[in-house]
N, C-alpha and C. Protein backbone atom coordinates (compact mmCIF):
# COMPACT_ATOMS: atom_id res chain seq x y z
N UNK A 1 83.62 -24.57 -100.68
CA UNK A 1 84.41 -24.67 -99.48
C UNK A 1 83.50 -24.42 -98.28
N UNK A 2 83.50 -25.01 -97.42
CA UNK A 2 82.98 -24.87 -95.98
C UNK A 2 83.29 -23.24 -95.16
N UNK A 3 82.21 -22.74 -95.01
CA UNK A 3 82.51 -22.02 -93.69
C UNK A 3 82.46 -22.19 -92.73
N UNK A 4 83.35 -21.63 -91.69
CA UNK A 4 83.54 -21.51 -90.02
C UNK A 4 82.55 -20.96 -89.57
N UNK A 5 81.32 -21.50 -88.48
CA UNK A 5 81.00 -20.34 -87.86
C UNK A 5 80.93 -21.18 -86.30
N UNK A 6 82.09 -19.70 -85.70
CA UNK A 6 82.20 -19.87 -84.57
C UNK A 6 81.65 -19.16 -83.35
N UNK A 7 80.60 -20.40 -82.73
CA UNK A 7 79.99 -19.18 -81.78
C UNK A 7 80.52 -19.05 -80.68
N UNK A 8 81.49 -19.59 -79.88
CA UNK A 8 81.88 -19.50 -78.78
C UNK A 8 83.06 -19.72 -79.27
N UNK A 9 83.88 -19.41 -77.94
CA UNK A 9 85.81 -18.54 -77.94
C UNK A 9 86.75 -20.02 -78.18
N UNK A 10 87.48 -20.02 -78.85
CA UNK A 10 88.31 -21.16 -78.61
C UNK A 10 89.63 -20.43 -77.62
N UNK A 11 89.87 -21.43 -76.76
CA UNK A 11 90.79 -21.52 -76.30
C UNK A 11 92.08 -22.25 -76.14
N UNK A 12 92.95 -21.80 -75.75
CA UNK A 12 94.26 -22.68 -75.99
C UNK A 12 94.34 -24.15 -75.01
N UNK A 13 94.38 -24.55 -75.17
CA UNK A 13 94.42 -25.95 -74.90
C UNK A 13 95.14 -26.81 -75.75
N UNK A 14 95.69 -28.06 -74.92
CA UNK A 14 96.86 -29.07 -75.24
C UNK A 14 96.11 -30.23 -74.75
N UNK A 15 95.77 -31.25 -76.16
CA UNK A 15 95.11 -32.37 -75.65
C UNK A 15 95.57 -33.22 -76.90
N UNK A 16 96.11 -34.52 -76.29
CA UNK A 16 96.15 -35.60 -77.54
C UNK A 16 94.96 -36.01 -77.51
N UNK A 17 94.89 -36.37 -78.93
CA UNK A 17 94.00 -36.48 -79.60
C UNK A 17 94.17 -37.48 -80.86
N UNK A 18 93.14 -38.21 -81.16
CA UNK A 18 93.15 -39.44 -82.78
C UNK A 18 92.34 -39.13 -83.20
N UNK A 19 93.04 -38.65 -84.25
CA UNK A 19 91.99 -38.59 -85.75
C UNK A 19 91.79 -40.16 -86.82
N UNK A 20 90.40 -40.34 -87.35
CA UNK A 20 90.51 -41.50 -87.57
C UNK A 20 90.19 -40.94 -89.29
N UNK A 21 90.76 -40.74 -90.31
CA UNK A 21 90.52 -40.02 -91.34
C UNK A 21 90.58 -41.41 -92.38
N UNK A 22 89.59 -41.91 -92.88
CA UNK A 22 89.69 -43.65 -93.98
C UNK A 22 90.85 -43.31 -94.57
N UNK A 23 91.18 -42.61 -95.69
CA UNK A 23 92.13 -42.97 -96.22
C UNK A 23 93.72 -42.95 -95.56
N UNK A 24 94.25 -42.18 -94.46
CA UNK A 24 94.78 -42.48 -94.03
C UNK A 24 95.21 -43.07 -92.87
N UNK A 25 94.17 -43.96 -92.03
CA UNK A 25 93.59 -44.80 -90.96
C UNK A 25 93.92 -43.21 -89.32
N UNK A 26 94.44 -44.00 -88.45
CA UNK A 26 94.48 -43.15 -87.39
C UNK A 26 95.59 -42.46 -87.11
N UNK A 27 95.40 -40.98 -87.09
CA UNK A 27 96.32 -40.07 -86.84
C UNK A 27 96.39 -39.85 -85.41
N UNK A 28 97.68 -39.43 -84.28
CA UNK A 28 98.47 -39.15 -83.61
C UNK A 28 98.30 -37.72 -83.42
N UNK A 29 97.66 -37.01 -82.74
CA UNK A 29 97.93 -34.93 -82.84
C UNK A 29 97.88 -34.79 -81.45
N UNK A 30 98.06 -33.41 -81.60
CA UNK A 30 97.82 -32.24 -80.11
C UNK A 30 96.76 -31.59 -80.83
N UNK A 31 95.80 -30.98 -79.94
CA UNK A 31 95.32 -29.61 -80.18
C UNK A 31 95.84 -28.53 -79.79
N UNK A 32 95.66 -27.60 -80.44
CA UNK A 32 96.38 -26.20 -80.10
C UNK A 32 95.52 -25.00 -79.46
N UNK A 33 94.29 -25.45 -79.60
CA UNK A 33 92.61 -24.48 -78.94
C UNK A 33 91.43 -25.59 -79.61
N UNK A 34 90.82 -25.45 -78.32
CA UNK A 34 89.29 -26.20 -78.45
C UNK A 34 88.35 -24.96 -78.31
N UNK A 35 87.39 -25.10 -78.84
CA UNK A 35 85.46 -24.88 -78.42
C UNK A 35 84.88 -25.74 -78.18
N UNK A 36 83.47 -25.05 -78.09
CA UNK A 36 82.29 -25.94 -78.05
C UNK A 36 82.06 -27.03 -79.69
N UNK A 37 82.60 -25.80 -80.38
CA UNK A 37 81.97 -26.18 -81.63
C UNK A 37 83.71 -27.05 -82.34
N UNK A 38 84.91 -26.88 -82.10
CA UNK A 38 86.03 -27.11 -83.30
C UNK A 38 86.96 -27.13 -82.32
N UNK A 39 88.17 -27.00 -83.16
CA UNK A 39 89.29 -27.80 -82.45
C UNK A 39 90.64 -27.20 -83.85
N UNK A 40 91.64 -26.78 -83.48
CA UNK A 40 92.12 -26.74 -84.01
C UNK A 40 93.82 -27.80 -83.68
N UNK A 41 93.97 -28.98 -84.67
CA UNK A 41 94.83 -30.01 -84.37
C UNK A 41 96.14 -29.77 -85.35
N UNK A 42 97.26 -29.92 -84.52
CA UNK A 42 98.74 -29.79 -85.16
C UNK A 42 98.82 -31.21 -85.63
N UNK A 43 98.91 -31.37 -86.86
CA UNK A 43 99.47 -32.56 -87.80
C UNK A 43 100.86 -32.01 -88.33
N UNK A 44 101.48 -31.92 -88.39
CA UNK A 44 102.53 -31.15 -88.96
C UNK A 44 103.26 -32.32 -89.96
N UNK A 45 103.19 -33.50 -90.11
CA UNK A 45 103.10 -34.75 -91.06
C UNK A 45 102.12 -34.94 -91.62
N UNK A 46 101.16 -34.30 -91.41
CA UNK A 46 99.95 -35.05 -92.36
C UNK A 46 99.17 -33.89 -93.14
N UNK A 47 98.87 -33.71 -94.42
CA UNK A 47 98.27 -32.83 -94.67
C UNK A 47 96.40 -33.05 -94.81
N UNK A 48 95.61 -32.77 -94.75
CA UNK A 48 93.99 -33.39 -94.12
C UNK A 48 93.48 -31.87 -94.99
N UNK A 49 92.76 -32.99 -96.53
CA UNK A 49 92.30 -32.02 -97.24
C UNK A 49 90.72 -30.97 -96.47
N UNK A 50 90.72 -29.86 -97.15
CA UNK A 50 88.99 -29.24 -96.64
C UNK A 50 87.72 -30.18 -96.88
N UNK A 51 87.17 -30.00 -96.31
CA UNK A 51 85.65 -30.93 -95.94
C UNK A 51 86.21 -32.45 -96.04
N UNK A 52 87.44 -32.43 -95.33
CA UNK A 52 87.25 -33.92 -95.49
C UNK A 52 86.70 -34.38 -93.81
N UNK A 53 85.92 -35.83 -93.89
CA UNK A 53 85.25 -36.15 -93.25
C UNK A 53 85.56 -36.90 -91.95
N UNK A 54 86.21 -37.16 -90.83
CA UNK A 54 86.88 -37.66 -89.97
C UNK A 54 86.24 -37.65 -88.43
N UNK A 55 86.75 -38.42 -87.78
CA UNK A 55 86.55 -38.83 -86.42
C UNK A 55 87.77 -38.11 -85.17
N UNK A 56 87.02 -37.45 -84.04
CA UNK A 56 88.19 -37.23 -82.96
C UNK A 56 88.07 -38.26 -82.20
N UNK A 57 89.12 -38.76 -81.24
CA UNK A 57 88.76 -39.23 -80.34
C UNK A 57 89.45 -38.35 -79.34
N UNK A 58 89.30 -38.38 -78.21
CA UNK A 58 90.03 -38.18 -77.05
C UNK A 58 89.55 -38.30 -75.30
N UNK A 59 90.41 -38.64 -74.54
CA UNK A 59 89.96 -39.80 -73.26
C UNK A 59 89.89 -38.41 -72.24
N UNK A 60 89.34 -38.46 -71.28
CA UNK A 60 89.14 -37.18 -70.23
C UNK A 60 89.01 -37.99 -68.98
N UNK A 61 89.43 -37.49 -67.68
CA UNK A 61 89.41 -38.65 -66.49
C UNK A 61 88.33 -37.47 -65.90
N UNK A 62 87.46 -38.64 -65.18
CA UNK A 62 86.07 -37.94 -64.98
C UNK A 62 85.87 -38.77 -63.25
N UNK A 63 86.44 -38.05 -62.18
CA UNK A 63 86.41 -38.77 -60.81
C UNK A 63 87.42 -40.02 -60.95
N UNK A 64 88.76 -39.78 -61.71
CA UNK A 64 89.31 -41.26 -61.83
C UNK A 64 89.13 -41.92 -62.75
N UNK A 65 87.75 -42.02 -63.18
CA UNK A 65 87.64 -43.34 -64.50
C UNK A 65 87.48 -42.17 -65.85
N UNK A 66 88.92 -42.87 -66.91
CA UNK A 66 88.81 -42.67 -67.91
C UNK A 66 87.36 -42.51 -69.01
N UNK A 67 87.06 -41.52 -69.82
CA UNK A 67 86.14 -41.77 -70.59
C UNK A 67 86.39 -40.96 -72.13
N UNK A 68 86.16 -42.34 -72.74
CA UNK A 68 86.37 -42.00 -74.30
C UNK A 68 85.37 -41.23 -74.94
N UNK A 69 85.86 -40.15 -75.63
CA UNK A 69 85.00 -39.61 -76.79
C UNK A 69 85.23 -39.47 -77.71
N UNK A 70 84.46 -39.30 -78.68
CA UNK A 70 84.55 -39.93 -80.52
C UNK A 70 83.51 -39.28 -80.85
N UNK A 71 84.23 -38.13 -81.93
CA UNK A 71 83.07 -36.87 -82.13
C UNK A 71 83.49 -36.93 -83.75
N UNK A 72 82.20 -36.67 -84.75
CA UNK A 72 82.12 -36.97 -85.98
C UNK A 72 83.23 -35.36 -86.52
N UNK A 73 84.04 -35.06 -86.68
CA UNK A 73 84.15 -33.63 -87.71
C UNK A 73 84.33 -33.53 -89.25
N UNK A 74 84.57 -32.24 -89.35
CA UNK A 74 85.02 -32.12 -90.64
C UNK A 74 86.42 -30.76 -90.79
N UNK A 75 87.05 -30.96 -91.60
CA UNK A 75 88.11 -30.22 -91.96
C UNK A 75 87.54 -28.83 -92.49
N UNK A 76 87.83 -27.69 -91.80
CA UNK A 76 87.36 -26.72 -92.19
C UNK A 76 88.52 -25.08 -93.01
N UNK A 77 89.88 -25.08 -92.47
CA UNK A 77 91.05 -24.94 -93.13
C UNK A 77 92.09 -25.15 -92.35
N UNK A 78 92.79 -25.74 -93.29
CA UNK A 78 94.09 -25.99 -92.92
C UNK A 78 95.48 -24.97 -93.42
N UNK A 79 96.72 -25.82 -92.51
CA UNK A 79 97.94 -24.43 -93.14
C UNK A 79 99.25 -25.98 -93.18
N UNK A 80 100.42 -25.65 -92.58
CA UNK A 80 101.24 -26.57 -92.93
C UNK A 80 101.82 -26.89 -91.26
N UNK A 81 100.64 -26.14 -90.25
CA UNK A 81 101.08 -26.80 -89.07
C UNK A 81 99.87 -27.56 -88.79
N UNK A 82 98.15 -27.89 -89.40
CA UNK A 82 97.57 -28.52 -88.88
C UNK A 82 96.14 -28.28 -89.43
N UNK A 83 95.17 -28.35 -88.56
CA UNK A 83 93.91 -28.20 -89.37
C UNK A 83 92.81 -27.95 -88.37
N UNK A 84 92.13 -26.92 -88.93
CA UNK A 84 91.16 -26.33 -87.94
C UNK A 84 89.53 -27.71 -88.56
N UNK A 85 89.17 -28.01 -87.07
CA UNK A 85 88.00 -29.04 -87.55
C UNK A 85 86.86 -28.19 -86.44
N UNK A 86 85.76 -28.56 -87.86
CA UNK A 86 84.59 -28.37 -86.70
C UNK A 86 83.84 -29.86 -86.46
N UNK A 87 83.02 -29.63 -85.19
CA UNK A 87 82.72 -30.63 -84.85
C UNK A 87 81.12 -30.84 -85.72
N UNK A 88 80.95 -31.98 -85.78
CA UNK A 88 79.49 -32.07 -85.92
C UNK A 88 78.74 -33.36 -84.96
N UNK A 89 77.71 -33.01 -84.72
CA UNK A 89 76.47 -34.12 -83.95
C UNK A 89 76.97 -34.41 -82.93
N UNK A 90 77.85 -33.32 -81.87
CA UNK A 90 78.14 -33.80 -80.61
C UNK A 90 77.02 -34.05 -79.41
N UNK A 91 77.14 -35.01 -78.72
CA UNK A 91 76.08 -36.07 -77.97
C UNK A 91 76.29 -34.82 -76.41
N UNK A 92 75.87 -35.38 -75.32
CA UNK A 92 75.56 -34.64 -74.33
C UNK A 92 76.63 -34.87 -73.59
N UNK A 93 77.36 -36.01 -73.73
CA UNK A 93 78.68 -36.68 -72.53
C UNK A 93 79.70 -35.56 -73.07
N UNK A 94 79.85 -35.76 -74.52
CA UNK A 94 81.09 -34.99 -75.26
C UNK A 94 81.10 -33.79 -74.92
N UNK A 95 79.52 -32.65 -75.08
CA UNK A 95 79.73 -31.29 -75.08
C UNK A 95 80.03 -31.19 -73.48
N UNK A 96 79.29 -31.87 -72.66
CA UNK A 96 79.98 -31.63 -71.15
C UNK A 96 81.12 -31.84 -70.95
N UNK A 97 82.35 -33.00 -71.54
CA UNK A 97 83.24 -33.03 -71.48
C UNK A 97 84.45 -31.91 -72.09
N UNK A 98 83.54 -31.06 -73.39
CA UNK A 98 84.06 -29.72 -73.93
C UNK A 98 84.01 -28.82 -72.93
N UNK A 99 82.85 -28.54 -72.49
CA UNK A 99 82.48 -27.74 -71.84
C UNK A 99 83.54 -27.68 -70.38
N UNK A 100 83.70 -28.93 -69.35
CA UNK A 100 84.61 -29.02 -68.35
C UNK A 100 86.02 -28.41 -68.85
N UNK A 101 86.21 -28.89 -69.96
CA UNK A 101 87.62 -28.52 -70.35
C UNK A 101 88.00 -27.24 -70.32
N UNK A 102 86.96 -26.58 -70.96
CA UNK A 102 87.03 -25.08 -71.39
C UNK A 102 86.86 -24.18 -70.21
N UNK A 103 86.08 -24.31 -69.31
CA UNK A 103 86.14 -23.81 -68.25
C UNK A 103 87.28 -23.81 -66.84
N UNK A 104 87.53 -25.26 -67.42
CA UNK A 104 88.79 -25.34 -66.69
C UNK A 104 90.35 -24.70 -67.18
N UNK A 105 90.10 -24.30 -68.32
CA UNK A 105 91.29 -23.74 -68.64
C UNK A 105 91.36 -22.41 -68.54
């Protein structure tokens, strides 16, 4: 099983969000707290086994113009409201776009 290691605070935050998981194509969520590093997403229909391998997306308005991000994760535990993911190989646009978020909240 995967461990968590979290180095910075998650916070509560409300962001839709698509999960793109193969076997069950693209999921529909909220998050319930972001970091730098994870994300914890309410599926409350979908159950998203441990280490399984998946895609976030989610859009952030940056001066007006929309911008998409699409960050590789993985399932790290889940319960029967959702699933805590960590992120992996986030690029420099994404963690600044974490980063704005988090500070702004």
């Amino acid at each position: 099983m995967a461990k968590e290691h979290r180095w910075s605070e998650r916070k509560p935050i409300r962001l839709n969000v698509s999960i793109y998981y193969e076997p069950l194509g693209t999921i529909s969520c909220q998050t319930r707290d972001i970091s730098l590093e994870g994300m914890f997403v309410e599926t409350p229909d979908v159950e998203l086994p441990v280490e399984a391998e998946l895609e976030v997306s989610f859009t952030t308005d940056n001066a007006g113009k929309q911008q998409e991000h699409h960050m590789p994760a993985y399932v790290v535990h889940g319960n029967d409201d959702g699933a805590g993911l960590m992120l992996r190989h986030v690029d420099y646009t994404d963690f600044y776009a974490l980063r704005y978020m988090l500070n702004a909240a």
